[in-house]
N, C-alpha and C. Protein backbone atom coordinates (compact mmCIF):
# COMPACT_ATOMS: atom_id res chain seq x y z
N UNK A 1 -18.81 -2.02 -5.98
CA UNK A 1 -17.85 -0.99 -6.36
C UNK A 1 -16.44 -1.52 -6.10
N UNK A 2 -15.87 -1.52 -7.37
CA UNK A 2 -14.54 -1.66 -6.97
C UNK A 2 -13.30 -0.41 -6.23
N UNK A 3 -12.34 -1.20 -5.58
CA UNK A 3 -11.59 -0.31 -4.85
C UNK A 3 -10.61 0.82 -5.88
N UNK A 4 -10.78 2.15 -5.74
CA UNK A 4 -9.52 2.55 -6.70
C UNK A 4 -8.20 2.40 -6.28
N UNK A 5 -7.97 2.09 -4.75
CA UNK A 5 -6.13 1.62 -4.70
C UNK A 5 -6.14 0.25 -5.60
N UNK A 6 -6.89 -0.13 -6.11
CA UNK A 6 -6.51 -1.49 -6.69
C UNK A 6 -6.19 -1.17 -7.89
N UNK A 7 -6.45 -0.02 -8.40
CA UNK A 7 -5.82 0.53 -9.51
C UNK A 7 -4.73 0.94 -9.37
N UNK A 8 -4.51 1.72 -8.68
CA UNK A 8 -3.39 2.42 -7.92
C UNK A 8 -1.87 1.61 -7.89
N UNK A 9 -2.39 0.22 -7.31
CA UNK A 9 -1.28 -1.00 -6.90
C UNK A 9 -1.02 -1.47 -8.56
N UNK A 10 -2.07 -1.84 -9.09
CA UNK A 10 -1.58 -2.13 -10.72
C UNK A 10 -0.86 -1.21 -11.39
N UNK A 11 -0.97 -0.33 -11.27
CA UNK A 11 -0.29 0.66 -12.00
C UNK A 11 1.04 0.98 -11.27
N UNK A 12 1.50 0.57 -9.97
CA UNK A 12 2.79 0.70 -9.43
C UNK A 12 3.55 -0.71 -9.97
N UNK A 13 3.23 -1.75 -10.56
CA UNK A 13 4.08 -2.98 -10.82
C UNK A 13 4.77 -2.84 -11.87
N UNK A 14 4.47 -2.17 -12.72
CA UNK A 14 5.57 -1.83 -14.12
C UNK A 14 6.64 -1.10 -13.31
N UNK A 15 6.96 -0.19 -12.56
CA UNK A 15 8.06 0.43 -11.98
C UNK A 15 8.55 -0.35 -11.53
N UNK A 16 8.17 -1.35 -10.83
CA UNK A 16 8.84 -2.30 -9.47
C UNK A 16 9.47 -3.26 -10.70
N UNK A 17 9.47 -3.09 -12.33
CA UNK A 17 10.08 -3.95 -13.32
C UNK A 17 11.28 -3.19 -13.89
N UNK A 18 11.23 -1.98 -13.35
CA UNK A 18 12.26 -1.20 -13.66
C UNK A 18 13.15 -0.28 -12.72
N UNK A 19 12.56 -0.18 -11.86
CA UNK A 19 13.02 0.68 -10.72
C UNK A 19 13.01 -0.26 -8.88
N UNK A 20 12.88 -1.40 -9.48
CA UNK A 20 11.95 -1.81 -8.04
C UNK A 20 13.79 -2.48 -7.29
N UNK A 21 15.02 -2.88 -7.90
CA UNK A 21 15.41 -2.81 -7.21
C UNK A 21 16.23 -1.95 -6.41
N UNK A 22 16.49 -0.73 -6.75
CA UNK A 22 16.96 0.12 -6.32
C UNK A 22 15.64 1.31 -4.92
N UNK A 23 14.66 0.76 -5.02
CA UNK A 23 13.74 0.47 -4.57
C UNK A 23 13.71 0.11 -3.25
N UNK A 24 14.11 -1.00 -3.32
CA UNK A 24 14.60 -2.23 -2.33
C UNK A 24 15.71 -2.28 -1.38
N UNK A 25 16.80 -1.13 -2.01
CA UNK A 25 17.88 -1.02 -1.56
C UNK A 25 17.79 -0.14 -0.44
N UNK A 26 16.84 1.02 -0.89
CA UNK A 26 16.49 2.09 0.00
C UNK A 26 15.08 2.06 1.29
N UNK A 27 14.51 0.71 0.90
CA UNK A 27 13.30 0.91 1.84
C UNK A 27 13.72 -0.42 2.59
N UNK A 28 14.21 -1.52 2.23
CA UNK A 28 14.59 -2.59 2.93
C UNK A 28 13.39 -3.26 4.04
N UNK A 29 11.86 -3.09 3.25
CA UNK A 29 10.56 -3.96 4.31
C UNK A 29 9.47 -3.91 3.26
N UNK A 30 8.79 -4.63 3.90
CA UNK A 30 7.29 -5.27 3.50
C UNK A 30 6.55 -5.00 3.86
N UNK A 31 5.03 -4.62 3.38
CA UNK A 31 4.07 -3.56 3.95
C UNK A 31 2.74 -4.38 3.57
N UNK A 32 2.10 -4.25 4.19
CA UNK A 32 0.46 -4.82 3.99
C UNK A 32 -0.34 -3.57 4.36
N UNK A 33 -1.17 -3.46 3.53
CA UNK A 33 -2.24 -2.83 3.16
C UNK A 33 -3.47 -3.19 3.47
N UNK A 34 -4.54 -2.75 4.21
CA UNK A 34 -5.41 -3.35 4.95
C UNK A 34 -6.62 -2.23 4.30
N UNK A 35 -7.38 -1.99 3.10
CA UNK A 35 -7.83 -1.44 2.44
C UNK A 35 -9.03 -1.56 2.33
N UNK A 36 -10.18 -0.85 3.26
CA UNK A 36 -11.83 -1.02 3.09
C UNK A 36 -12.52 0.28 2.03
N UNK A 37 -13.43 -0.46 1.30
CA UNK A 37 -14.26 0.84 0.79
C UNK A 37 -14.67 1.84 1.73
N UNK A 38 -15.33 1.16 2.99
CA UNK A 38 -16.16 1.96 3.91
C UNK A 38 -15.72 1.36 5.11
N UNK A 39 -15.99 2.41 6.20
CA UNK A 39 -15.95 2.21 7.62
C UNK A 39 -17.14 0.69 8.04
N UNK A 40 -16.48 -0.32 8.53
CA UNK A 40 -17.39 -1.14 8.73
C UNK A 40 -17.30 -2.09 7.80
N UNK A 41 -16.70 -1.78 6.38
CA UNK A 41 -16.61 -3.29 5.64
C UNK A 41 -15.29 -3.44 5.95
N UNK A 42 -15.72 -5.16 4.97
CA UNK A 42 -14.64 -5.97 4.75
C UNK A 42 -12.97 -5.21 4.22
N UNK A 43 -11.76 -5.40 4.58
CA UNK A 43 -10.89 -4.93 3.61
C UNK A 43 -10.32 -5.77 2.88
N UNK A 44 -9.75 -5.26 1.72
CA UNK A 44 -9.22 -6.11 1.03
C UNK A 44 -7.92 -5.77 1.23
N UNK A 45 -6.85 -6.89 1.28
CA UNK A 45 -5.49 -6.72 1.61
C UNK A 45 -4.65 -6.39 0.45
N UNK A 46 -3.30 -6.04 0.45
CA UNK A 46 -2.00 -6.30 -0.79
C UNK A 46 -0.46 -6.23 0.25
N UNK A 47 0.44 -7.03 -0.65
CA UNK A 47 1.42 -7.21 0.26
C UNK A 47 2.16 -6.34 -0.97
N UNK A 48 3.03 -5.05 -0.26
CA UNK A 48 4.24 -4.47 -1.05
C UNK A 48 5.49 -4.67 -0.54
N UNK A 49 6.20 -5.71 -1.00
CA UNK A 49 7.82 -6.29 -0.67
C UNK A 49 8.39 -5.47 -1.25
N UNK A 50 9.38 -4.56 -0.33
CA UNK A 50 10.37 -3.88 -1.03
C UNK A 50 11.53 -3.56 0.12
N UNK A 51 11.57 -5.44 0.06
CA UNK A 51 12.89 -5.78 1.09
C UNK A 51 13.46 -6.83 -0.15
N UNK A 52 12.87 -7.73 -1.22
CA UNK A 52 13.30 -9.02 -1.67
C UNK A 52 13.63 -8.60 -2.70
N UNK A 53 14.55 -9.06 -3.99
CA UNK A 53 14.69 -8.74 -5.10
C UNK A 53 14.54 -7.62 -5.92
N UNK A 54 13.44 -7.48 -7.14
CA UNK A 54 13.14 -6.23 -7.40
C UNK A 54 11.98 -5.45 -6.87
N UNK A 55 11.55 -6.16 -5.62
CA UNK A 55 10.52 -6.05 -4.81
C UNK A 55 9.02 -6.54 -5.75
N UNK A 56 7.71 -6.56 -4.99
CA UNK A 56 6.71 -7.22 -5.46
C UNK A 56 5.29 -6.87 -5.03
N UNK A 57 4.16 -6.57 -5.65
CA UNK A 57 2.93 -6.12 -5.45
C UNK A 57 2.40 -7.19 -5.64
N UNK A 58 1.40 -7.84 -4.44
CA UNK A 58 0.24 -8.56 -4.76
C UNK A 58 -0.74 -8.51 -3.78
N UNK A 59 -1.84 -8.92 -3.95
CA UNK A 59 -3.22 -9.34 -3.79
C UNK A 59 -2.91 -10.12 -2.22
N UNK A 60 -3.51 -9.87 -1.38
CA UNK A 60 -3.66 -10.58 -0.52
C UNK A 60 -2.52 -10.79 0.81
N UNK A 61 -2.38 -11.36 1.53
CA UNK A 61 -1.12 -10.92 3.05
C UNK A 61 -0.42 -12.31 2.31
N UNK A 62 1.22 -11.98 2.38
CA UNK A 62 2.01 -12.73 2.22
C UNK A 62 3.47 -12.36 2.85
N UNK A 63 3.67 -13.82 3.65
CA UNK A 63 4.53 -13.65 4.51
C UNK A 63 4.45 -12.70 5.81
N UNK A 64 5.38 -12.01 6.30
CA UNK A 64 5.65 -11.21 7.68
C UNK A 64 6.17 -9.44 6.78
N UNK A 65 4.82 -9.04 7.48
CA UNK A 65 4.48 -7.30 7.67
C UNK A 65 5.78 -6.61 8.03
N UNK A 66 6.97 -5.66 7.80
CA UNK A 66 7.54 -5.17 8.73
C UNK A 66 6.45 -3.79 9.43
N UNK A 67 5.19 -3.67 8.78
CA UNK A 67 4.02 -2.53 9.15
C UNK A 67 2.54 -3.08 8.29
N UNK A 68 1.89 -2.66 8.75
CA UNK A 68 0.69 -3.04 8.43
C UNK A 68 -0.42 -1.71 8.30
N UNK A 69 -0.79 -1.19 7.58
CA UNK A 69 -1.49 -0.04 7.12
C UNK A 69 -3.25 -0.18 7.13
N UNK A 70 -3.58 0.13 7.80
CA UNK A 70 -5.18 -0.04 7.77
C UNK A 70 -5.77 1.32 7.51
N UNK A 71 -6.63 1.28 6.35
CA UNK A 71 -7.08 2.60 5.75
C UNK A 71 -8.67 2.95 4.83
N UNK A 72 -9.31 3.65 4.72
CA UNK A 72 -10.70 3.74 3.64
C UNK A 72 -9.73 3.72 2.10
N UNK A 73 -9.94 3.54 1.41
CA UNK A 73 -9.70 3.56 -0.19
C UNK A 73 -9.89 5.11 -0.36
N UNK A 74 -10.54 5.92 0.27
CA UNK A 74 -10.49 7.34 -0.14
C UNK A 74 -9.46 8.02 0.16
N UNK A 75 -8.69 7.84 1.86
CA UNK A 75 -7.85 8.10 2.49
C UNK A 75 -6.64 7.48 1.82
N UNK A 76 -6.40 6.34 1.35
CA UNK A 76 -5.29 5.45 0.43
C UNK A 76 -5.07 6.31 -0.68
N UNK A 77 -6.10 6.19 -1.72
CA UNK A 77 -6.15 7.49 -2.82
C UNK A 77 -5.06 8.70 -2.57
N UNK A 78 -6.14 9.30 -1.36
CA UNK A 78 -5.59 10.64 -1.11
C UNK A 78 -3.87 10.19 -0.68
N UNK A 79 -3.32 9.65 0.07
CA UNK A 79 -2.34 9.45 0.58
C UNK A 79 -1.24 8.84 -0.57
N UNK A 80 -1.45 8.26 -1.63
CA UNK A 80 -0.79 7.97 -2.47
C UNK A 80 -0.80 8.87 -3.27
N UNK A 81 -1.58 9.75 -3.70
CA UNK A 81 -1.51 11.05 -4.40
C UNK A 81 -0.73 12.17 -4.21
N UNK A 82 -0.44 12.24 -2.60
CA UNK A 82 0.36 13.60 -2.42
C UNK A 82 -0.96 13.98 -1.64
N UNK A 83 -2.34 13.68 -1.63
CA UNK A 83 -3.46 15.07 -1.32
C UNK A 83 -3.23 14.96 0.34
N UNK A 84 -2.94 14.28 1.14
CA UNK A 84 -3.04 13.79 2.63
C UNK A 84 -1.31 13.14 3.06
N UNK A 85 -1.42 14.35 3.69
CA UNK A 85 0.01 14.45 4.76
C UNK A 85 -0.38 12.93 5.81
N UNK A 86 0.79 12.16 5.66
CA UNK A 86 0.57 10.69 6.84
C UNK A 86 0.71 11.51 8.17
N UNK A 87 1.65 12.31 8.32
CA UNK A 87 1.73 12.81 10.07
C UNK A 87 0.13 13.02 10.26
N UNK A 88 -0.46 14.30 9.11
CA UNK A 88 -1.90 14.46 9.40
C UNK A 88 -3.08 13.48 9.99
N UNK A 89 -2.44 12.60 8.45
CA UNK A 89 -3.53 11.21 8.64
C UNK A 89 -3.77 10.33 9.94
N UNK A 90 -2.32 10.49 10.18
CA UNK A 90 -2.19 9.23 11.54
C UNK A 90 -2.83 10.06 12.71
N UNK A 91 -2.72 11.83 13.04
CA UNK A 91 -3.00 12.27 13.96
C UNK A 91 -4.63 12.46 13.91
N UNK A 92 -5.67 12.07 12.65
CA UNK A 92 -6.77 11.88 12.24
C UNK A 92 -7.07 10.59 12.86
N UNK A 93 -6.30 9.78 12.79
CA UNK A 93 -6.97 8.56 12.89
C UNK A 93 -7.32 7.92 11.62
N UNK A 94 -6.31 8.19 10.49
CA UNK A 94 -6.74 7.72 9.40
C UNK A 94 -5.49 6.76 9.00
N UNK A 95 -4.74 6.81 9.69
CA UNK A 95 -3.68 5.81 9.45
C UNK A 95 -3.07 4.79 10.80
């Protein structure tokens, strides 16, 4: 099964071609994503730069984290959606 934040991240790179540096101006860091299907697997990583240029989405840890996000793909979903408050999440234990 593939992950749906990996959809999620593809579908945020056309903005980061139009919006990503103003983007950049306002968030000024780099974020890694630490993304498992399930409790107990493997995660798959993505690095979101939106300290450099027009900032940048990719596949895998690159460079230095200013945060590092470890999460289920359901909880990611929900949290990129609007459905899951982060104060909530983090006081869950989901962030």
């Amino acid at each position: 099964m593939s992950l749906k934040t990996a959809v999620l991240f593809d579908n945020m790179k056309p903005h980061l071609a139009t919006s990503g540096a103003e983007a950049v101006k306002k968030v000024k860091a780099v974020f890694h994503f630490d993304i498992a299907e399930l409790k107990g697997k493997e995660p798959v990583s993505w690095t979101v730069d939106l300290k450099n240029g027009n900032g940048s989405i990719q596949e895998g840890k690159h460079g230095k984290a200013d945060a590092t996000f470890s999460l289920l793909d359901k909880d990611a979903v929900d949290l990129f959606s609007g459905k899951l408050n982060p104060q909530t999440a983090f006081m869950q234990g989901k962030l």
